[in-house]
PDB file of N, CA and C in Angstrom:
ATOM      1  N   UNK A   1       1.952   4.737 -25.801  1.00  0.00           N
ATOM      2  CA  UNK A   1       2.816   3.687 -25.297  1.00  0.00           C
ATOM      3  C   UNK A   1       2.102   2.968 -24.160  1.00  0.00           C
ATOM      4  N   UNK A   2       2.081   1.635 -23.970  1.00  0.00           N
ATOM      5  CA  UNK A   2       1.709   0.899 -23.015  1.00  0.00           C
ATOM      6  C   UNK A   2       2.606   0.648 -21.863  1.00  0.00           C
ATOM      7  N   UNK A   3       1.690   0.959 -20.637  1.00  0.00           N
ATOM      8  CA  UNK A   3       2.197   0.717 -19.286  1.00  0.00           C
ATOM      9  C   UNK A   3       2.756  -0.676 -19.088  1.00  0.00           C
ATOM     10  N   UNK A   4       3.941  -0.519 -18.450  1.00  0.00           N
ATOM     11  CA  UNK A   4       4.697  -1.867 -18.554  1.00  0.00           C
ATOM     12  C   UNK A   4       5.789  -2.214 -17.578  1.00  0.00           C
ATOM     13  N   UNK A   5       6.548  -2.656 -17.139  1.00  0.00           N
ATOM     14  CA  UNK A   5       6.864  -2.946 -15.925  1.00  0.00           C
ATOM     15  C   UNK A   5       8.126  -1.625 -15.604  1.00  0.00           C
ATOM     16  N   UNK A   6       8.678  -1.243 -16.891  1.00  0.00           N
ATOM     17  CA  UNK A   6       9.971  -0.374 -16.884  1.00  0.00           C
ATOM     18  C   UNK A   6       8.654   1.453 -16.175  1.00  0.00           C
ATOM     19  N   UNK A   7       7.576   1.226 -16.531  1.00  0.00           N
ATOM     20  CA  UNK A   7       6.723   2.655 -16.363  1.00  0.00           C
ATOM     21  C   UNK A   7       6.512   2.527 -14.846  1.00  0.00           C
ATOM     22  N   UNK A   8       6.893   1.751 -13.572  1.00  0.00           N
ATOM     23  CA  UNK A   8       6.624   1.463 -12.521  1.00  0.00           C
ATOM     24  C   UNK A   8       6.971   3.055 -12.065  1.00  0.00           C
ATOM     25  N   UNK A   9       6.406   3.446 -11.208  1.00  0.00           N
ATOM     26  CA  UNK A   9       7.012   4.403 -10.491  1.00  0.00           C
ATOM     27  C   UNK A   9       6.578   4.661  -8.912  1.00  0.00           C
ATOM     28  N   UNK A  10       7.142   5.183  -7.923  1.00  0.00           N
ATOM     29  CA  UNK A  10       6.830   4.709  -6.541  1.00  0.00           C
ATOM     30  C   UNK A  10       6.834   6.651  -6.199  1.00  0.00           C
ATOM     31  N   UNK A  11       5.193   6.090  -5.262  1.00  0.00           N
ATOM     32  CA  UNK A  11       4.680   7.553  -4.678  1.00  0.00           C
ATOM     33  C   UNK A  11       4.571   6.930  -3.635  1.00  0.00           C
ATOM     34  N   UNK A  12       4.531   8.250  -2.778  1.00  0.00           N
ATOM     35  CA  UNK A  12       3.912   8.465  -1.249  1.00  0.00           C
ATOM     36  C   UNK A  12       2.598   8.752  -1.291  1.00  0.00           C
ATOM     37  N   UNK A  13       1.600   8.101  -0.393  1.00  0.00           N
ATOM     38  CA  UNK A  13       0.414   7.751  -0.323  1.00  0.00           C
ATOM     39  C   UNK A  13       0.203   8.230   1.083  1.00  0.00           C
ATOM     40  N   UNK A  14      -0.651   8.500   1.874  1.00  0.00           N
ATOM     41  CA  UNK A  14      -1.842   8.310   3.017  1.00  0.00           C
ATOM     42  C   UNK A  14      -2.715   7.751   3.076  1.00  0.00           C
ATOM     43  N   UNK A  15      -2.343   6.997   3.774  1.00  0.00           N
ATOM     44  CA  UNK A  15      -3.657   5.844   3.829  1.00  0.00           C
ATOM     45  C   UNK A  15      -4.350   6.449   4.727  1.00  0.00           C
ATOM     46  N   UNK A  16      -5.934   6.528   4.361  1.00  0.00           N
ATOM     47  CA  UNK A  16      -7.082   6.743   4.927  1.00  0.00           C
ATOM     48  C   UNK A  16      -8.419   6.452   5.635  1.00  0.00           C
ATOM     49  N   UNK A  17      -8.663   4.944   5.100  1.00  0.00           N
ATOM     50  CA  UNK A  17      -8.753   3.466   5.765  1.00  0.00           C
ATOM     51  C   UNK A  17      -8.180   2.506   5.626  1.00  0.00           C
ATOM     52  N   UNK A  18      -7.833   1.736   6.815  1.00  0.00           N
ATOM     53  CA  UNK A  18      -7.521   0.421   6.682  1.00  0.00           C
ATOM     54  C   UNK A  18      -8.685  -0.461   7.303  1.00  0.00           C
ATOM     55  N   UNK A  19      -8.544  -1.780   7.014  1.00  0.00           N
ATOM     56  CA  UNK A  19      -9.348  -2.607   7.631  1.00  0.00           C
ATOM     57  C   UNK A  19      -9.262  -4.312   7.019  1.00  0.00           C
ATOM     58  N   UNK A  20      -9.123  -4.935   8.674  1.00  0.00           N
ATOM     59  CA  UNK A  20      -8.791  -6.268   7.999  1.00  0.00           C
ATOM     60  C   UNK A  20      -9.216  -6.727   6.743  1.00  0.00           C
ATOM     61  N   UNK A  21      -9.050  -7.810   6.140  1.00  0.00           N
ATOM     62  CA  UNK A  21      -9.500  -8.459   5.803  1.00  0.00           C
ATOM     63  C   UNK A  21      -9.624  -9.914   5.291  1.00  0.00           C
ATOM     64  N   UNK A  22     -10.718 -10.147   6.161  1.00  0.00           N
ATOM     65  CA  UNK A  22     -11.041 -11.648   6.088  1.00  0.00           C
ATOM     66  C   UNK A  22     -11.233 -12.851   5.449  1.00  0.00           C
ATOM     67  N   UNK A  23     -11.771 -12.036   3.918  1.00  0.00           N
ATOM     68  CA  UNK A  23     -12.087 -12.410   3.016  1.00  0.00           C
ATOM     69  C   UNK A  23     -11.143 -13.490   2.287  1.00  0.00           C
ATOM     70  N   UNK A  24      -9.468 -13.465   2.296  1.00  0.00           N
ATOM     71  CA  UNK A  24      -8.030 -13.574   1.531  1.00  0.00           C
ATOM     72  C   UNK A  24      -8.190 -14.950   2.610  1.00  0.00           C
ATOM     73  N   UNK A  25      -8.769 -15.218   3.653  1.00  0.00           N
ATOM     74  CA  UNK A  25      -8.433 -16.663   4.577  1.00  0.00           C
ATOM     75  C   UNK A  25      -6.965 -16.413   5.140  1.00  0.00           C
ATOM     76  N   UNK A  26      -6.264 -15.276   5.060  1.00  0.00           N
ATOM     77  CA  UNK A  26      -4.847 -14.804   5.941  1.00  0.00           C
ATOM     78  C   UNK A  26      -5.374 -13.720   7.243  1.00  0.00           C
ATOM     79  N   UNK A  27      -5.146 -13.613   8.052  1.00  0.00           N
ATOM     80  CA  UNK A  27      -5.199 -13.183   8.835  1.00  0.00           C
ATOM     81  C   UNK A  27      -4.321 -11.822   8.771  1.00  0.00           C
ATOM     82  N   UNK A  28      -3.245 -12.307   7.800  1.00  0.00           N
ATOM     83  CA  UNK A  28      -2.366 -10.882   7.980  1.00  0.00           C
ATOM     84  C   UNK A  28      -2.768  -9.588   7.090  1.00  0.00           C
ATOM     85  N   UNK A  29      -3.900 -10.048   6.499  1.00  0.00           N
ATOM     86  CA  UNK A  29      -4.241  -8.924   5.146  1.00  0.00           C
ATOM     87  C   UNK A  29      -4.812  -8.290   5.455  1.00  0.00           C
ATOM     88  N   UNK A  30      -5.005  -6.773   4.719  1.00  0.00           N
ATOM     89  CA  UNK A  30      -5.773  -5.849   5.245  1.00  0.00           C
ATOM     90  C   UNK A  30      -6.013  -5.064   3.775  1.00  0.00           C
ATOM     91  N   UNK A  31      -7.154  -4.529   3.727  1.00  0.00           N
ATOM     92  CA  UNK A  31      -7.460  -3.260   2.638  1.00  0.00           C
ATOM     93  C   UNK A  31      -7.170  -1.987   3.191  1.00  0.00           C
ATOM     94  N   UNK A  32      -6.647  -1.222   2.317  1.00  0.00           N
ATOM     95  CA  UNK A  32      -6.122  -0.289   2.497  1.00  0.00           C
ATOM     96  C   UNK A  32      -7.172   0.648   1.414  1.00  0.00           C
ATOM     97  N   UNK A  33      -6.992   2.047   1.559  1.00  0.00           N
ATOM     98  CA  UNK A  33      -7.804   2.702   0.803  1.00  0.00           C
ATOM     99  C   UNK A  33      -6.496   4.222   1.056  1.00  0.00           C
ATOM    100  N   UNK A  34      -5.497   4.907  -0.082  1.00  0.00           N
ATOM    101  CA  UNK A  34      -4.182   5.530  -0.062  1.00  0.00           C
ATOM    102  C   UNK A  34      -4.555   6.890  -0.772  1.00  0.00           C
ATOM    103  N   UNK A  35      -4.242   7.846  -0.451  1.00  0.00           N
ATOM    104  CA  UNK A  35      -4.639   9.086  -0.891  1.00  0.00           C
ATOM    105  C   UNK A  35      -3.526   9.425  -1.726  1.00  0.00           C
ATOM    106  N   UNK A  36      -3.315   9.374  -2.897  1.00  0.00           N
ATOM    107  CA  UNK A  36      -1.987   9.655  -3.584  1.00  0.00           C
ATOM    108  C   UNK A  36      -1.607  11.463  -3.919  1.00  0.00           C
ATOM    109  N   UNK A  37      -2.706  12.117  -3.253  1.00  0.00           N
ATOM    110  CA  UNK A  37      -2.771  13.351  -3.609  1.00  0.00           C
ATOM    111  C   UNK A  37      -3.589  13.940  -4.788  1.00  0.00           C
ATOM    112  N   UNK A  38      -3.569  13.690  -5.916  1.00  0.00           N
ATOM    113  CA  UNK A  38      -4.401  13.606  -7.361  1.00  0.00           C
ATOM    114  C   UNK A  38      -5.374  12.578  -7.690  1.00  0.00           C
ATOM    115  N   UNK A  39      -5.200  11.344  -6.606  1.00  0.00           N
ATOM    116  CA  UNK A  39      -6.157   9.780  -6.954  1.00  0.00           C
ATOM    117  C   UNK A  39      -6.449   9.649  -5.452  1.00  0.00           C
ATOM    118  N   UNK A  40      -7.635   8.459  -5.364  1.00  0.00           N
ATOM    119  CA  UNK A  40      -7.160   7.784  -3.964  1.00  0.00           C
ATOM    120  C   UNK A  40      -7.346   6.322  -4.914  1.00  0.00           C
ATOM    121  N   UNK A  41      -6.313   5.536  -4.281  1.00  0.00           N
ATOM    122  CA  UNK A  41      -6.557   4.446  -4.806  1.00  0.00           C
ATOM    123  C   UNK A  41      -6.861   3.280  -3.667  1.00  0.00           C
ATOM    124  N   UNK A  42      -6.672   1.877  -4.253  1.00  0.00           N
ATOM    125  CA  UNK A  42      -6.900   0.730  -3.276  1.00  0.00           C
ATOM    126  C   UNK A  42      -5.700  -0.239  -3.138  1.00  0.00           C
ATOM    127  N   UNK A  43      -5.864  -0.762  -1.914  1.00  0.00           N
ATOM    128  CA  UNK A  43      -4.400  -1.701  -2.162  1.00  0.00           C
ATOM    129  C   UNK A  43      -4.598  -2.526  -0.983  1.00  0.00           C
ATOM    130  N   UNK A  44      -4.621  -4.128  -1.194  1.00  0.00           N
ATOM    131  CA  UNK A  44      -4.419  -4.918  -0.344  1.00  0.00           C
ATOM    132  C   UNK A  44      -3.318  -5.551   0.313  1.00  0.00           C
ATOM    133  N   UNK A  45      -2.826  -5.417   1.672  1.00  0.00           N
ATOM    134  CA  UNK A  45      -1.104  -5.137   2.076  1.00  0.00           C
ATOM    135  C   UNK A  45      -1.124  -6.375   3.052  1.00  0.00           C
ATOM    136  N   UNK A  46      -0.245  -6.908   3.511  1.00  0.00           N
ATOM    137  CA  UNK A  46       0.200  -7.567   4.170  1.00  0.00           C
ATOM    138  C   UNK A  46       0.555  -7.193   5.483  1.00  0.00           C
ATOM    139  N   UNK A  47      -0.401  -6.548   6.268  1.00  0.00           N
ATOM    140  CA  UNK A  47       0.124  -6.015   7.486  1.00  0.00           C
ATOM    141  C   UNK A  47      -0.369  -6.317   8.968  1.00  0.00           C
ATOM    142  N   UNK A  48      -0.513  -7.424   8.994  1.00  0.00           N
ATOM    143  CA  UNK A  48      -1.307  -7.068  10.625  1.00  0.00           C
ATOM    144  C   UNK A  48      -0.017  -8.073  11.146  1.00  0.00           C
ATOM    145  N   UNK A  49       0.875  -8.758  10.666  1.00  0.00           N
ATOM    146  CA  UNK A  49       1.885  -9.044  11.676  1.00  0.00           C
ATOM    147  C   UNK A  49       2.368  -8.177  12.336  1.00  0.00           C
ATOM    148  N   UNK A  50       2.494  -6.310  12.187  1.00  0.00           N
ATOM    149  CA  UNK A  50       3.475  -5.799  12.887  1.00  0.00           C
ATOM    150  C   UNK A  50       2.472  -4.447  12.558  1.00  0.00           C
ATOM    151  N   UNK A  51       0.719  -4.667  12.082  1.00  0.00           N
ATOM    152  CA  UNK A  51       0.155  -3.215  12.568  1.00  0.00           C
ATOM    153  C   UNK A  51      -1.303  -3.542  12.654  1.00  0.00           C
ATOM    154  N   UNK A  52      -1.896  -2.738  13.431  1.00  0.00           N
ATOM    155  CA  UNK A  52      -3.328  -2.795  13.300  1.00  0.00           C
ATOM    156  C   UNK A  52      -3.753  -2.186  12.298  1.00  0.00           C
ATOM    157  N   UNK A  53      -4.673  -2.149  12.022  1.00  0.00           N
ATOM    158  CA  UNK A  53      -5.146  -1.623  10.588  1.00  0.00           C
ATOM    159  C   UNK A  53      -5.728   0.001  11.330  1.00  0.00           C
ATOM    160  N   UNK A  54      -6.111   0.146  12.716  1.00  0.00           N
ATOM    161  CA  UNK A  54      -6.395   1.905  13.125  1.00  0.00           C
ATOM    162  C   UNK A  54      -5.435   2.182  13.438  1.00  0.00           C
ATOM    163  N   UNK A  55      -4.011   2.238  13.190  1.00  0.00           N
ATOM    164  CA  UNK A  55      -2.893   2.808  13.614  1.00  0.00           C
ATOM    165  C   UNK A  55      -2.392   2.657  12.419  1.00  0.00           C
ATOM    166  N   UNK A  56      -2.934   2.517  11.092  1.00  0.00           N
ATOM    167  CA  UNK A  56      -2.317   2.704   9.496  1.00  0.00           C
ATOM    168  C   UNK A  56      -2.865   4.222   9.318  1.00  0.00           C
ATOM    169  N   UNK A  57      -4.037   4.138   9.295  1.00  0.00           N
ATOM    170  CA  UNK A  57      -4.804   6.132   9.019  1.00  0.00           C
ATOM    171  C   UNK A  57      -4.081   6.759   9.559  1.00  0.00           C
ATOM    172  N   UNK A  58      -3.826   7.303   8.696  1.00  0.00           N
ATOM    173  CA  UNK A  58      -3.019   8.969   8.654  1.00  0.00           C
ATOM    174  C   UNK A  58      -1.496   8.554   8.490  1.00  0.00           C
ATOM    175  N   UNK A  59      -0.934   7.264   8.395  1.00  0.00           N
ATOM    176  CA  UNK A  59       0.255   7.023   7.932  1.00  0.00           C
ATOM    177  C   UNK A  59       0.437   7.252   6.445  1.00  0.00           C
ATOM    178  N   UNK A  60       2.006   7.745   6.525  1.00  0.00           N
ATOM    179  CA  UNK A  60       2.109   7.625   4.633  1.00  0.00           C
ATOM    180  C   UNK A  60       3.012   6.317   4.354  1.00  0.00           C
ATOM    181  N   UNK A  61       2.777   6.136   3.476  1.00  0.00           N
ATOM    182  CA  UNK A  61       3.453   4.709   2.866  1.00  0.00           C
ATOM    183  C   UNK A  61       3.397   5.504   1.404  1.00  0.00           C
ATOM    184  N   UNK A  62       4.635   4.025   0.857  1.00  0.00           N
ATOM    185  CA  UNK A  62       5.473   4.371  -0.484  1.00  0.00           C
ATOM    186  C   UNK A  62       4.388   2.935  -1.304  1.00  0.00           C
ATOM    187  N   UNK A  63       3.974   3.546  -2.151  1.00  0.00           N
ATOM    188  CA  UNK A  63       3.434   2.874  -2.813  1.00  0.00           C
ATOM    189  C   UNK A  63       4.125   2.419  -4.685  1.00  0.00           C
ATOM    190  N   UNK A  64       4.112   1.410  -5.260  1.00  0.00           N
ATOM    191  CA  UNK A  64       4.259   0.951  -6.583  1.00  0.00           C
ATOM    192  C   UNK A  64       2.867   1.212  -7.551  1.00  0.00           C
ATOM    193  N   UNK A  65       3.353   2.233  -8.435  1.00  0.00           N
ATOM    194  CA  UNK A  65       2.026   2.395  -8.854  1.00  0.00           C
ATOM    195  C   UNK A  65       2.284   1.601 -10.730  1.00  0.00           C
ATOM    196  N   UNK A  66       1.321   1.673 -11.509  1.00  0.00           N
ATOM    197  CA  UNK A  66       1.178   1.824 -12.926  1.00  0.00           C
ATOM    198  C   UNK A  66       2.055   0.225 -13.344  1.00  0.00           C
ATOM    199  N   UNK A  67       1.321  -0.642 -12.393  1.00  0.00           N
ATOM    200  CA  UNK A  67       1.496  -2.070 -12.467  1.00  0.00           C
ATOM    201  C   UNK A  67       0.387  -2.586 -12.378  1.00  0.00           C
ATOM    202  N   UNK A  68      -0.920  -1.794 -12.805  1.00  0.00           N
ATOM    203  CA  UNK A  68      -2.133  -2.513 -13.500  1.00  0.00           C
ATOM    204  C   UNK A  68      -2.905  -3.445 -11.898  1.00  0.00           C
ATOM    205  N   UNK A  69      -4.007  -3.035 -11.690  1.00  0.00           N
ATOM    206  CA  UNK A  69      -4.701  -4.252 -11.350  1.00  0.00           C
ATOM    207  C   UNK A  69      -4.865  -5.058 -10.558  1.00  0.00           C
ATOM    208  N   UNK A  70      -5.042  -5.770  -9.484  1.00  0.00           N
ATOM    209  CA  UNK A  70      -5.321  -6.804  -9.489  1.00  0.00           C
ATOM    210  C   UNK A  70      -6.686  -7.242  -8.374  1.00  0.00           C
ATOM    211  N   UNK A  71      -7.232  -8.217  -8.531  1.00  0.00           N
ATOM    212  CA  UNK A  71      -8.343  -8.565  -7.653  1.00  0.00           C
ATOM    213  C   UNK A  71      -8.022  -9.804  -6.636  1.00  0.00           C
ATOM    214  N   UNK A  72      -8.292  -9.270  -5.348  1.00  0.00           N
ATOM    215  CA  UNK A  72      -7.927 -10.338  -4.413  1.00  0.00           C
ATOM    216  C   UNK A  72      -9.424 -10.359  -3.847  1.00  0.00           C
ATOM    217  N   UNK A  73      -9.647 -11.369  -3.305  1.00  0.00           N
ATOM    218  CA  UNK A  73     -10.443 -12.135  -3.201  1.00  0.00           C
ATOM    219  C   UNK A  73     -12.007 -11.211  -3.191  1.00  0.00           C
ATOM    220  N   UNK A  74     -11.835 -10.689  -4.530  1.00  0.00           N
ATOM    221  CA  UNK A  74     -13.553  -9.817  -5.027  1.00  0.00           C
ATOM    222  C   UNK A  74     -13.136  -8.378  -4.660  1.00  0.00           C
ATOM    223  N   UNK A  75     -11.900  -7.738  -3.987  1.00  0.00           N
ATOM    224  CA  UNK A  75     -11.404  -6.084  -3.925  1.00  0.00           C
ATOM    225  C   UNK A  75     -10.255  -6.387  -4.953  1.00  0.00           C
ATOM    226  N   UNK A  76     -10.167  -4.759  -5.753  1.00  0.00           N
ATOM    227  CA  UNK A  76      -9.522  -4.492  -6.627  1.00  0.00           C
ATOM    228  C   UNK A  76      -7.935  -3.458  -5.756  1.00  0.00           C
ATOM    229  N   UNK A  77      -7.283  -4.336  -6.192  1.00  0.00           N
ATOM    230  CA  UNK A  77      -5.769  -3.754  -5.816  1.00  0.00           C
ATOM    231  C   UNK A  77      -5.173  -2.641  -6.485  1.00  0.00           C
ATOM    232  N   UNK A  78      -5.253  -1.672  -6.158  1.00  0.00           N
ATOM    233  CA  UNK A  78      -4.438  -1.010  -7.481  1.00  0.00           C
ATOM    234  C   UNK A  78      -3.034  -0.396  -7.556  1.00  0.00           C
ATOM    235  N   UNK A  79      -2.265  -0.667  -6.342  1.00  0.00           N
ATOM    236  CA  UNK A  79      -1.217  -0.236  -6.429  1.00  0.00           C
ATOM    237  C   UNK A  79      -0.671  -1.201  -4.933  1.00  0.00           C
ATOM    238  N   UNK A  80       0.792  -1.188  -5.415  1.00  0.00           N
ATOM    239  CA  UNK A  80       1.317  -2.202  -4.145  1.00  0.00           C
ATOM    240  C   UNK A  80       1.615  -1.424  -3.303  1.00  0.00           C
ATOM    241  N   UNK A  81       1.519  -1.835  -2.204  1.00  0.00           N
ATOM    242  CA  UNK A  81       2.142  -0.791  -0.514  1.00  0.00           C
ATOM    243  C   UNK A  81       3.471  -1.558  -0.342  1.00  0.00           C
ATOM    244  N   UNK A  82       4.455  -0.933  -0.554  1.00  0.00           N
ATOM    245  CA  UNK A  82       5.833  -1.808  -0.143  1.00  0.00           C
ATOM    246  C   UNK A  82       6.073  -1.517   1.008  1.00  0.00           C
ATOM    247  N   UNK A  83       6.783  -2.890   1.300  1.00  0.00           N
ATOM    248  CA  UNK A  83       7.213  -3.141   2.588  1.00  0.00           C
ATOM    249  C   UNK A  83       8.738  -4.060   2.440  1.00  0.00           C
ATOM    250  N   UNK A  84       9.510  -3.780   3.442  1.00  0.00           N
ATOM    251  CA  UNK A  84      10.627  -4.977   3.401  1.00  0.00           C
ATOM    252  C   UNK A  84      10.480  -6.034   4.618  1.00  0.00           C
ATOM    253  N   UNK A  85      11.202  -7.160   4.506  1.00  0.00           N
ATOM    254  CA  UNK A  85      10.774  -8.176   5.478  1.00  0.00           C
ATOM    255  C   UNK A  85      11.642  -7.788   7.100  1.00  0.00           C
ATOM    256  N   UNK A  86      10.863  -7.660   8.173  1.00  0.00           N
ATOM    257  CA  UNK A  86      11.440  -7.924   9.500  1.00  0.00           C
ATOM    258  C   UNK A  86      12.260  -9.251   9.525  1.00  0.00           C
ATOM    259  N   UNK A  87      12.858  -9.125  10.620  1.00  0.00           N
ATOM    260  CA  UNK A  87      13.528 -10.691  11.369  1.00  0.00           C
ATOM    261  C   UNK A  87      12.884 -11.774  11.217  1.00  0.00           C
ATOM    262  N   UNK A  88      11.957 -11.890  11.272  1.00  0.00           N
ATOM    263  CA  UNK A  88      10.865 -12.733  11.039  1.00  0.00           C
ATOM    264  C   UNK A  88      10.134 -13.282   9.756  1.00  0.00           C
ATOM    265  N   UNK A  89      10.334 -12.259   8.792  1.00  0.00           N
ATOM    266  CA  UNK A  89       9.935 -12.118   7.624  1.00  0.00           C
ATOM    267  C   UNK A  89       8.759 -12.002   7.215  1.00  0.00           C
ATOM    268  N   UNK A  90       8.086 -10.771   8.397  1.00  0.00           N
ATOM    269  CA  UNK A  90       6.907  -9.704   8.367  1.00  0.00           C
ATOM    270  C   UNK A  90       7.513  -8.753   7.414  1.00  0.00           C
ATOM    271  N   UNK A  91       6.529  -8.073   6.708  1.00  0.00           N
ATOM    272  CA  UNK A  91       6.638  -6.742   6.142  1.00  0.00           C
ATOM    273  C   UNK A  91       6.742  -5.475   6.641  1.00  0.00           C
ATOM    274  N   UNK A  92       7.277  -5.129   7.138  1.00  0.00           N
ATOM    275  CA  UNK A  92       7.583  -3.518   7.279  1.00  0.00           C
ATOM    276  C   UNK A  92       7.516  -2.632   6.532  1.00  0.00           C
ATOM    277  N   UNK A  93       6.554  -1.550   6.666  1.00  0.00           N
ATOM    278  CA  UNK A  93       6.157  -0.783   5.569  1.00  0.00           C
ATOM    279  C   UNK A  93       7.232   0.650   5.087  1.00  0.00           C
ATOM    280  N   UNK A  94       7.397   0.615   4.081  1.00  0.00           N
ATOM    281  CA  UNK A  94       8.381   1.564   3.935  1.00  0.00           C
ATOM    282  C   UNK A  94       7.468   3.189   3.550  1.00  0.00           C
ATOM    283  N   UNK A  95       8.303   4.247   4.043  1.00  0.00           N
ATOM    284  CA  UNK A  95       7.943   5.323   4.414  1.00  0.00           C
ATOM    285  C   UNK A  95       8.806   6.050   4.719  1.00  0.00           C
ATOM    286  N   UNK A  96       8.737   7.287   4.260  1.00  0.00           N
ATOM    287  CA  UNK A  96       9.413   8.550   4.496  1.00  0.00           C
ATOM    288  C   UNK A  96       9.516   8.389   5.893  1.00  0.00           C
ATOM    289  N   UNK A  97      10.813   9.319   6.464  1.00  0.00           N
ATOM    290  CA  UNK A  97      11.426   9.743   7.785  1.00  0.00           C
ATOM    291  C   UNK A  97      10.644  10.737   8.644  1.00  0.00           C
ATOM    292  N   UNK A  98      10.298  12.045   7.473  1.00  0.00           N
ATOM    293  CA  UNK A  98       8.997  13.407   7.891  1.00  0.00           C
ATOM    294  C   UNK A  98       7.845  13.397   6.898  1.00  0.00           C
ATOM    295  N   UNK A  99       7.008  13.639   6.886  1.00  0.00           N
ATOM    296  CA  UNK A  99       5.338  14.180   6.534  1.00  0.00           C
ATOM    297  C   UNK A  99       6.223  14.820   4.797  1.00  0.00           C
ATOM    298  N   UNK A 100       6.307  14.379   3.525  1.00  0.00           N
ATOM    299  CA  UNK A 100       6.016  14.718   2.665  1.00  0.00           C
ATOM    300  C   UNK A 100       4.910  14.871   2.017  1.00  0.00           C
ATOM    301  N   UNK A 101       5.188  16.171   0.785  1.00  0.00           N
ATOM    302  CA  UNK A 101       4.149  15.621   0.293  1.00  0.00           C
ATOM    303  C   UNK A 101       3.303  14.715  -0.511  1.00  0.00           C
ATOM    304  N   UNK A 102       1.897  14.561  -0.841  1.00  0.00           N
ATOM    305  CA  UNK A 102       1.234  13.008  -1.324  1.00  0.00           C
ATOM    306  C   UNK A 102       1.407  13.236  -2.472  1.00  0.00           C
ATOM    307  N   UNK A 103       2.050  12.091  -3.099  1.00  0.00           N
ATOM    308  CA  UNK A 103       2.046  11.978  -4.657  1.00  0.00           C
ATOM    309  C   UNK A 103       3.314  12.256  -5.256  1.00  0.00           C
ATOM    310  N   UNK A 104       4.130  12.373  -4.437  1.00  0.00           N
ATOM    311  CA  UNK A 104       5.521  12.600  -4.797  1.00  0.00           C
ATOM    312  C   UNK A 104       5.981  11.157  -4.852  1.00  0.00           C
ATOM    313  N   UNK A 105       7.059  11.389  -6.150  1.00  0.00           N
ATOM    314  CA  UNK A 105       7.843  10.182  -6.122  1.00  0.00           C
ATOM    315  C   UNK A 105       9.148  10.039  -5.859  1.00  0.00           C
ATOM    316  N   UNK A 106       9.335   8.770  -5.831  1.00  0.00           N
ATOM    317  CA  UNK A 106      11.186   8.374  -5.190  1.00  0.00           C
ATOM    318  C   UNK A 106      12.028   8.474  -6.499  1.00  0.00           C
ATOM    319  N   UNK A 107      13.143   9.107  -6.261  1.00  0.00           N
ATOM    320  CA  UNK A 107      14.129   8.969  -6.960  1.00  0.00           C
ATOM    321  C   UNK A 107      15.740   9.132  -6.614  1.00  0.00           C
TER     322      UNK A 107
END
């Protein structure tokens, strides 16, 4: 069966590097590099309105996985880092309350 939008499923990740990036011409983007526990994958996030990218390591974030793909400007995305919008309509990264464990999913 082919992966498809209903196969989405959302894990907890650790991100392990972050670091701007410049490349996207936004200022707010950053690469991320997420330890899913069994993978590490990549993911380009929307975060420097409300984080530095050395105060992301060692955070966990909820990630969208098995939505295929994508390349932003020459890095490969592979899973989304969700976030919901602040007051402002920054992203706020969503995340467990305590330290679970990586690779677990929401339900």
């Amino acid at each position: 069966m082919s992966e498809g939008p209903f196969d989405t499923t959302f894990r907890v990740g650790e991100v392990t590097d972050a670091e701007e990036f410049p490349a996207t011409n936004k200022p707010e983007m950053a690469k991320l590099k997420i330890d899913l526990g069994d993978e590490e994958v990549q993911s380009v996030a929307q975060t420097g309105y409300n984080y530095d990218p050395a105060e992301l390591v060692g955070r966990q974030v909820l990630c969208a996985t098995n939505l295929g793909s994508v390349r932003i400007a020459g890095y490969e995305s592979e899973v989304l880092t969700v976030g919901v919008p602040d007051e402002e309509g920054h992203p706020v990264l969503v995340a467990p309350d305590e330290g679970v464990p990586l690779g677990g999913e929401l339900y």
